[in-house]
N, C-alpha and C. Protein backbone atom coordinates (compact mmCIF):
# COMPACT_ATOMS: atom_id res chain seq x y z
N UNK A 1 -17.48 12.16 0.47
CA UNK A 1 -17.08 10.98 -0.27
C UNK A 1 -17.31 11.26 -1.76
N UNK A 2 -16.03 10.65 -2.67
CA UNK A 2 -16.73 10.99 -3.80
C UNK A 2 -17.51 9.99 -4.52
N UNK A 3 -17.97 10.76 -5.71
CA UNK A 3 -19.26 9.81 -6.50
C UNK A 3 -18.89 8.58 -6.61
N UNK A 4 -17.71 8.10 -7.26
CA UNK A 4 -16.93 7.18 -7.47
C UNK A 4 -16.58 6.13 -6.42
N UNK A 5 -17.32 6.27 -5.10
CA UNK A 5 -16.12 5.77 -4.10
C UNK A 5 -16.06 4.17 -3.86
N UNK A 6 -17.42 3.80 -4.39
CA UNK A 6 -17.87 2.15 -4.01
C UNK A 6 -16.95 1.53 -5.23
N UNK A 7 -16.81 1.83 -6.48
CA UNK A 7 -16.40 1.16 -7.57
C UNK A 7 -14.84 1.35 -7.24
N UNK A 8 -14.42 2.30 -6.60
CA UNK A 8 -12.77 2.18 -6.52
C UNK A 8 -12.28 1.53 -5.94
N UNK A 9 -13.43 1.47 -4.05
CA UNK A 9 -13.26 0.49 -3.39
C UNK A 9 -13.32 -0.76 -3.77
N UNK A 10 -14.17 -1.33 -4.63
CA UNK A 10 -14.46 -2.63 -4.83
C UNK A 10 -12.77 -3.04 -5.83
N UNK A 11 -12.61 -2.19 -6.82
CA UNK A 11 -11.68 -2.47 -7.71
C UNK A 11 -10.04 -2.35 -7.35
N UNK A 12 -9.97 -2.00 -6.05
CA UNK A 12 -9.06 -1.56 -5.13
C UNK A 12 -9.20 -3.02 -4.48
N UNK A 13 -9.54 -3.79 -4.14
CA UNK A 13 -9.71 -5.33 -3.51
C UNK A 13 -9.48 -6.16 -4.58
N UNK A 14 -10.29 -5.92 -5.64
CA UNK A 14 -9.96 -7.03 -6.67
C UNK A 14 -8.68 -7.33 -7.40
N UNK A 15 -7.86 -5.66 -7.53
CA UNK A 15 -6.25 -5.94 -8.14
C UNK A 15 -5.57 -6.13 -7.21
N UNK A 16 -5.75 -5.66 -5.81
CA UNK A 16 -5.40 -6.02 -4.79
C UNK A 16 -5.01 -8.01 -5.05
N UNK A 17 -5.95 -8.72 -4.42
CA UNK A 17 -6.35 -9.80 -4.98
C UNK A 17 -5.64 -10.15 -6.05
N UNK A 18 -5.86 -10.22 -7.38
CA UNK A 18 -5.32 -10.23 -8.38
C UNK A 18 -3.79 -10.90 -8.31
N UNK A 19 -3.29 -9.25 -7.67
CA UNK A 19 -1.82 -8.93 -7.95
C UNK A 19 -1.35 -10.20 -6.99
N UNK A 20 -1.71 -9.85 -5.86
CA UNK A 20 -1.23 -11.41 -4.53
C UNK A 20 -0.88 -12.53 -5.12
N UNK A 21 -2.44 -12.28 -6.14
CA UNK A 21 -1.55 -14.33 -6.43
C UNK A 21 -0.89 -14.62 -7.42
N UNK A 22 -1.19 -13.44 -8.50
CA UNK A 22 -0.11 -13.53 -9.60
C UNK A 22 1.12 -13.02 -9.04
N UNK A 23 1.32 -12.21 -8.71
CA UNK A 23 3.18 -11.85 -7.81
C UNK A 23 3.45 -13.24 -7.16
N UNK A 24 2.66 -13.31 -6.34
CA UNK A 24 3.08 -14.78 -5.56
C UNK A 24 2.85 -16.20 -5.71
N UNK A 25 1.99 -16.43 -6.91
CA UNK A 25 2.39 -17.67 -8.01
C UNK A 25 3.86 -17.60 -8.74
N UNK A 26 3.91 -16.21 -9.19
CA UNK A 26 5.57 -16.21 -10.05
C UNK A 26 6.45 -16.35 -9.16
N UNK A 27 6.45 -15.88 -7.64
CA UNK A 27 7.64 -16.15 -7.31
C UNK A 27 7.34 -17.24 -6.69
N UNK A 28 6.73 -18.44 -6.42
CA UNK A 28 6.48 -19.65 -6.29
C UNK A 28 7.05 -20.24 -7.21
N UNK A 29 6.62 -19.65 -8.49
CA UNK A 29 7.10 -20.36 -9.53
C UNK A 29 8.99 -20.45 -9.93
N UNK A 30 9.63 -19.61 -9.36
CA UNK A 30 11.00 -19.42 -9.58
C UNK A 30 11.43 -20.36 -8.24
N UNK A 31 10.62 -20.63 -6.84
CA UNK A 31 11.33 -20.95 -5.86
C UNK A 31 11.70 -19.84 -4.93
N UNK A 32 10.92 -18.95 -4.85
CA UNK A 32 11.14 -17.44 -3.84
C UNK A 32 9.87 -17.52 -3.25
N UNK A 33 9.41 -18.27 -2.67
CA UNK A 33 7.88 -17.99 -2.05
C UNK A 33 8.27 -17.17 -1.03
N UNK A 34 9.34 -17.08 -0.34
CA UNK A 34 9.56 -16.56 0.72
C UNK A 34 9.39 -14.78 0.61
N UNK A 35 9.40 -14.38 -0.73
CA UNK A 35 9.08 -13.21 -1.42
C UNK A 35 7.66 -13.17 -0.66
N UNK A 36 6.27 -13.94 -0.36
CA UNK A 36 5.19 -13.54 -0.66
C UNK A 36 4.76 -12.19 0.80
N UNK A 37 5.51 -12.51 2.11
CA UNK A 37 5.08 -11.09 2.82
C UNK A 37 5.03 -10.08 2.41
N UNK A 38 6.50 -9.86 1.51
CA UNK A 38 6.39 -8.34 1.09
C UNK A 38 5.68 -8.55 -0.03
N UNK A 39 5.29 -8.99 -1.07
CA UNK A 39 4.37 -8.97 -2.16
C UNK A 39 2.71 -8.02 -1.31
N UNK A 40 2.60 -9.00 -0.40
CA UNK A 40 1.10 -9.22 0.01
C UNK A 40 1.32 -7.51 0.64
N UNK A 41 2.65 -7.05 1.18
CA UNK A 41 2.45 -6.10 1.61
C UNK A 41 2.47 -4.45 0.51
N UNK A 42 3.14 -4.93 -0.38
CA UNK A 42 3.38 -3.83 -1.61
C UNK A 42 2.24 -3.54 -2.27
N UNK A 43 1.00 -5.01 -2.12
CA UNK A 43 -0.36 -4.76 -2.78
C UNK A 43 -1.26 -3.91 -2.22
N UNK A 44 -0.98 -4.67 -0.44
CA UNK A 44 -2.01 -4.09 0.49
C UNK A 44 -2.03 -2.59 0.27
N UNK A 45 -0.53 -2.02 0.61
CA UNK A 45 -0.13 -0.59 0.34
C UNK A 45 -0.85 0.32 -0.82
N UNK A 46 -0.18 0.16 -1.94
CA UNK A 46 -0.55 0.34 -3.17
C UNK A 46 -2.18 0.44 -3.54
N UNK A 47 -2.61 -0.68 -2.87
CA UNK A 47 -4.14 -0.58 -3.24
C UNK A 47 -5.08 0.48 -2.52
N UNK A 48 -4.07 1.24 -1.47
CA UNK A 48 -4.91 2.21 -0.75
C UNK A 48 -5.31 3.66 -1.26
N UNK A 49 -3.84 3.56 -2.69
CA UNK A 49 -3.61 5.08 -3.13
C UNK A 49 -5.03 5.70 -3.91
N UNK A 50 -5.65 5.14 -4.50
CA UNK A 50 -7.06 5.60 -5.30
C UNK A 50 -8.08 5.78 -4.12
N UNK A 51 -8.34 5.49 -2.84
CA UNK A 51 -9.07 5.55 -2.01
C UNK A 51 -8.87 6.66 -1.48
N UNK A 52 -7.74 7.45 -1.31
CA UNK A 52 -7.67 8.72 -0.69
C UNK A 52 -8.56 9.71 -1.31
N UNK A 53 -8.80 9.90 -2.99
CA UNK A 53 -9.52 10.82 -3.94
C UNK A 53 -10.89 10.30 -3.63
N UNK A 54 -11.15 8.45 -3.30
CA UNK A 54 -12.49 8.36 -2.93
C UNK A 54 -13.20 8.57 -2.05
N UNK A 55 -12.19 8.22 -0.68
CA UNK A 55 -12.97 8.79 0.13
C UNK A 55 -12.50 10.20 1.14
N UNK A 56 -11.84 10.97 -0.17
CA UNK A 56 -11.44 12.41 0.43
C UNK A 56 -10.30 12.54 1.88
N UNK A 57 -9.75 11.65 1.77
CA UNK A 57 -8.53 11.55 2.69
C UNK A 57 -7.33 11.52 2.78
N UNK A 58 -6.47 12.59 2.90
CA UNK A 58 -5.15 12.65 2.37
C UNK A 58 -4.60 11.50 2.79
N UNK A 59 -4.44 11.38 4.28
CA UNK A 59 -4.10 10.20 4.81
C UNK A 59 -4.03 9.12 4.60
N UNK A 60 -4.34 8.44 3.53
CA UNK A 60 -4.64 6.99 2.92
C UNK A 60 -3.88 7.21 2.04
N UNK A 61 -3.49 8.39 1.26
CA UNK A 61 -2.62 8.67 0.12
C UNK A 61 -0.89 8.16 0.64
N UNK A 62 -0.87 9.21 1.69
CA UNK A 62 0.57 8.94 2.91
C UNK A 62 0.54 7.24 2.94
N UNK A 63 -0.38 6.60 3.15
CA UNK A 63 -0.62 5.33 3.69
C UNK A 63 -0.01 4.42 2.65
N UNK A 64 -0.48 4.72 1.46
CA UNK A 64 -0.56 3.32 0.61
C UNK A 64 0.92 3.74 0.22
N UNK A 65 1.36 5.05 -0.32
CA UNK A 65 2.49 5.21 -0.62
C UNK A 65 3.87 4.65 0.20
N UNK A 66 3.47 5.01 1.54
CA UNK A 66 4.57 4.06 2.30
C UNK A 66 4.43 2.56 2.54
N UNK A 67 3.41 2.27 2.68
CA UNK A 67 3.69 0.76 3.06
C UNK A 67 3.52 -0.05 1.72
N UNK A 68 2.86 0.32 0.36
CA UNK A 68 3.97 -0.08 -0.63
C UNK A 68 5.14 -0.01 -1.16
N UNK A 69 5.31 1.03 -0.76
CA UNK A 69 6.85 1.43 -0.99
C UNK A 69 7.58 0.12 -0.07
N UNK A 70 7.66 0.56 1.03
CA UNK A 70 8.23 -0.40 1.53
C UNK A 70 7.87 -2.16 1.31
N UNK A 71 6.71 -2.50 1.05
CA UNK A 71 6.74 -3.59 0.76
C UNK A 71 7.67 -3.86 -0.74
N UNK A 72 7.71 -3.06 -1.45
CA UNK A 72 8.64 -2.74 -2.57
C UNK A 72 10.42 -3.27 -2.28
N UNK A 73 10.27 -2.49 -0.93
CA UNK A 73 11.93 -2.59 -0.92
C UNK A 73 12.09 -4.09 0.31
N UNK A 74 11.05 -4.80 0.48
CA UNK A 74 11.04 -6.06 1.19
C UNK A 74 11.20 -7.23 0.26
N UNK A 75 10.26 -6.52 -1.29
CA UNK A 75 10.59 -7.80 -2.50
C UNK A 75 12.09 -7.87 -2.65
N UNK A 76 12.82 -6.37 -2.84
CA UNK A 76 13.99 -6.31 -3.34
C UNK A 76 14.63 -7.07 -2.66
N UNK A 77 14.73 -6.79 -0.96
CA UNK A 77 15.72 -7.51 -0.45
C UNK A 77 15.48 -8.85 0.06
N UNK A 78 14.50 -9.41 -0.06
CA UNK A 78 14.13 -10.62 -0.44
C UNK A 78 14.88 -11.30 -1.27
N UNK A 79 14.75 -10.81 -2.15
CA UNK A 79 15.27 -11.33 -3.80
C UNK A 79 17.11 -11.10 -3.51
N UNK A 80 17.39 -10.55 -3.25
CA UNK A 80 19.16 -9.72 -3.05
C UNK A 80 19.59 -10.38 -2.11
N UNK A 81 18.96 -10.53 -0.91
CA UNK A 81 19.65 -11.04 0.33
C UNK A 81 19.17 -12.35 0.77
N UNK A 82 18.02 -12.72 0.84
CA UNK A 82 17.28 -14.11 0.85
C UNK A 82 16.10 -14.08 1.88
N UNK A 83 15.52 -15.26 2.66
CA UNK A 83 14.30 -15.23 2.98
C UNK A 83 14.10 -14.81 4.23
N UNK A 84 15.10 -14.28 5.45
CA UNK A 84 14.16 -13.55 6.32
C UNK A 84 14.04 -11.82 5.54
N UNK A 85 14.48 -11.64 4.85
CA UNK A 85 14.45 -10.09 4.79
C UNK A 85 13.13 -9.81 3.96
N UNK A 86 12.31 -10.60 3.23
CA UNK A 86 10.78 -10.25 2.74
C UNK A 86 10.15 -9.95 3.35
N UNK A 87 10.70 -11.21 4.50
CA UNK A 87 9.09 -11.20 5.94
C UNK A 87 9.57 -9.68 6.98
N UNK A 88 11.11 -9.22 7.12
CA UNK A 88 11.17 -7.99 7.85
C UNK A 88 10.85 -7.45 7.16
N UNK A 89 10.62 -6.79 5.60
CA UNK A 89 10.30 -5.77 5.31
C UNK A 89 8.51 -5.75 4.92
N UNK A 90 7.91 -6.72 5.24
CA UNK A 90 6.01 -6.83 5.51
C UNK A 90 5.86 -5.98 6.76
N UNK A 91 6.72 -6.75 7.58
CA UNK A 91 6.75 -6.80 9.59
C UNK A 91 6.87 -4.90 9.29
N UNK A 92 7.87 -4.45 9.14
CA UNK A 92 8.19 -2.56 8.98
C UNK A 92 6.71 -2.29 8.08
N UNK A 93 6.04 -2.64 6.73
CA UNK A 93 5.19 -2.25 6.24
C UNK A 93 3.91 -2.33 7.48
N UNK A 94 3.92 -3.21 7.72
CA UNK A 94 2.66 -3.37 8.77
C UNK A 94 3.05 -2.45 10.07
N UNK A 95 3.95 -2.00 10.76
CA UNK A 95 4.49 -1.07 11.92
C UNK A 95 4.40 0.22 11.44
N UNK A 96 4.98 0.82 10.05
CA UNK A 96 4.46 1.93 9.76
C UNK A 96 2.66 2.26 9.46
N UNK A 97 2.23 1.50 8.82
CA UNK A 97 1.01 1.65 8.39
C UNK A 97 0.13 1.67 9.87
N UNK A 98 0.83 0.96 11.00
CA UNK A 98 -0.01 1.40 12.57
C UNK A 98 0.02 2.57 12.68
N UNK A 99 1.29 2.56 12.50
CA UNK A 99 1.99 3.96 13.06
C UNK A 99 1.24 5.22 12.31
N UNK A 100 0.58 5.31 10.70
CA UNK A 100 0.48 6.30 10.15
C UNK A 100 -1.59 6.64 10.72
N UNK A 101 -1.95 5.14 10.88
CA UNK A 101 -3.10 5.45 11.06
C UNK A 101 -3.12 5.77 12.67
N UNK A 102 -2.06 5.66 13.56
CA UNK A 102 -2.51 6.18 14.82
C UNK A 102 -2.31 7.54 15.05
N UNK A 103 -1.16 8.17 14.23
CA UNK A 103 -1.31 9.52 13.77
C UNK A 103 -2.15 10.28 13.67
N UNK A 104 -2.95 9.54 12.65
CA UNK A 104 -4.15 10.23 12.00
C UNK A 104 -5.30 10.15 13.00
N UNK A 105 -5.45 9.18 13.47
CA UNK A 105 -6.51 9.03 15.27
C UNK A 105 -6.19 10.21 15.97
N UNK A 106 -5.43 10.67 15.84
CA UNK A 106 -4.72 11.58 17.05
C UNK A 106 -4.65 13.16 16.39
N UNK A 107 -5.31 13.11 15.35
CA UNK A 107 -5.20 14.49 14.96
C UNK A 107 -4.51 15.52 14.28
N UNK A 108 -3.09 14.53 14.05
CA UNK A 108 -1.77 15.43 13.49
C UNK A 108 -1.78 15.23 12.08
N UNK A 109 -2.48 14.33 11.56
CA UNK A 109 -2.51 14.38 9.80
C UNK A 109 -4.06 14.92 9.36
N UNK A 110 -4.17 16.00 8.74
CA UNK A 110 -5.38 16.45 8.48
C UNK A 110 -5.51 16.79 6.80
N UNK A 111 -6.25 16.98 6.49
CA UNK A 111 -6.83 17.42 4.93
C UNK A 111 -6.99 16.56 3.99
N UNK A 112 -7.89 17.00 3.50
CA UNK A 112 -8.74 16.04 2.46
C UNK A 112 -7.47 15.93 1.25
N UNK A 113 -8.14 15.10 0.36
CA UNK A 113 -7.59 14.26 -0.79
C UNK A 113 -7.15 15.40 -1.84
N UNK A 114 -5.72 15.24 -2.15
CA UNK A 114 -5.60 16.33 -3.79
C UNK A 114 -6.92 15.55 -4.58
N UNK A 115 -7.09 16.97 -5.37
CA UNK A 115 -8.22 16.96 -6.48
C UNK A 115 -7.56 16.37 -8.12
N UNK A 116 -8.06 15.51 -8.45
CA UNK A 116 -7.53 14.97 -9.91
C UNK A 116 -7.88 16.26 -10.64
N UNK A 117 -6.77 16.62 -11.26
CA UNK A 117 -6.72 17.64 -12.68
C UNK A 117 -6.76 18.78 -11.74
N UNK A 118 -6.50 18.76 -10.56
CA UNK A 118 -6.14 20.21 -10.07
C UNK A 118 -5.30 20.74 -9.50
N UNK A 119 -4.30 21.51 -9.04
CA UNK A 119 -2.86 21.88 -8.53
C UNK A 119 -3.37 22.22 -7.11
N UNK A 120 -2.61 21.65 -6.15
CA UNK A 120 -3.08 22.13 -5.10
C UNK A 120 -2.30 23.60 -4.42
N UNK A 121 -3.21 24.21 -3.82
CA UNK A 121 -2.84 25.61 -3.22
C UNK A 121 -1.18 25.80 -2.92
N UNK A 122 -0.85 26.77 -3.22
CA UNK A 122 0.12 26.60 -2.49
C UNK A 122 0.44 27.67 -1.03
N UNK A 123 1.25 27.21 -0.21
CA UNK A 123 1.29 27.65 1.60
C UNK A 123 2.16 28.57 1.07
């Protein structure tokens, strides 16, 4: 684990937090609440990416990148197409993110966290 790992965690919840209710006050505020699954899910995601360097796990890196991403493209089509398509694209964020951590239970995603300021090896 690295030195860092309690303060990233903690600060990793709080913008977490943060972001939820400011994303999902504004789109309250326009009349898109229906936006807030994928919001809640683009945060959840997103907030995992600094935890991989903390607690040395590539896997959380894979993690946050996809299921924010995709909660990303649940705001979009939220916003583009209207209100069931926020809540399908949370529903896919939450099915991959099973899916990536049952992977990782199982042995097929392995190695620790890239190193900040360092290039990783190459195969």
């Amino acid at each position: 684990m690295h030195w860092s790992a309690l303060p990233i965690w903690i600060g990793g919840i709080v913008l977490m937090a943060v972001g939820v209710n400011l994303a999902g006050g504004a789109a309250r505020d326009v009349g898109m609440e229906h936006l807030q699954p994928a919001i809640n899910a683009t945060f959840v995601g997103f907030h995992f990416i600094p935890y991989a360097w903390a607690f040395v796990t590539r896997m959380i890196l894979w993690l946050g990148v996809c299921v924010g991403s995709i909660g990303v493209l649940g705001v979009l089509a939220g916003i583009l197409a209207g209100p069931p398509w926020a809540a399908v694209g949370a529903i896919v964020a939450g099915l991959v993110q099973v899916t990536i951590v049952l992977v990782w239970a199982t042995g097929r995603l392995r190695g620790g966290a890239p190193r900040l300021g360092r290039r990783p090896a190459s195969a």
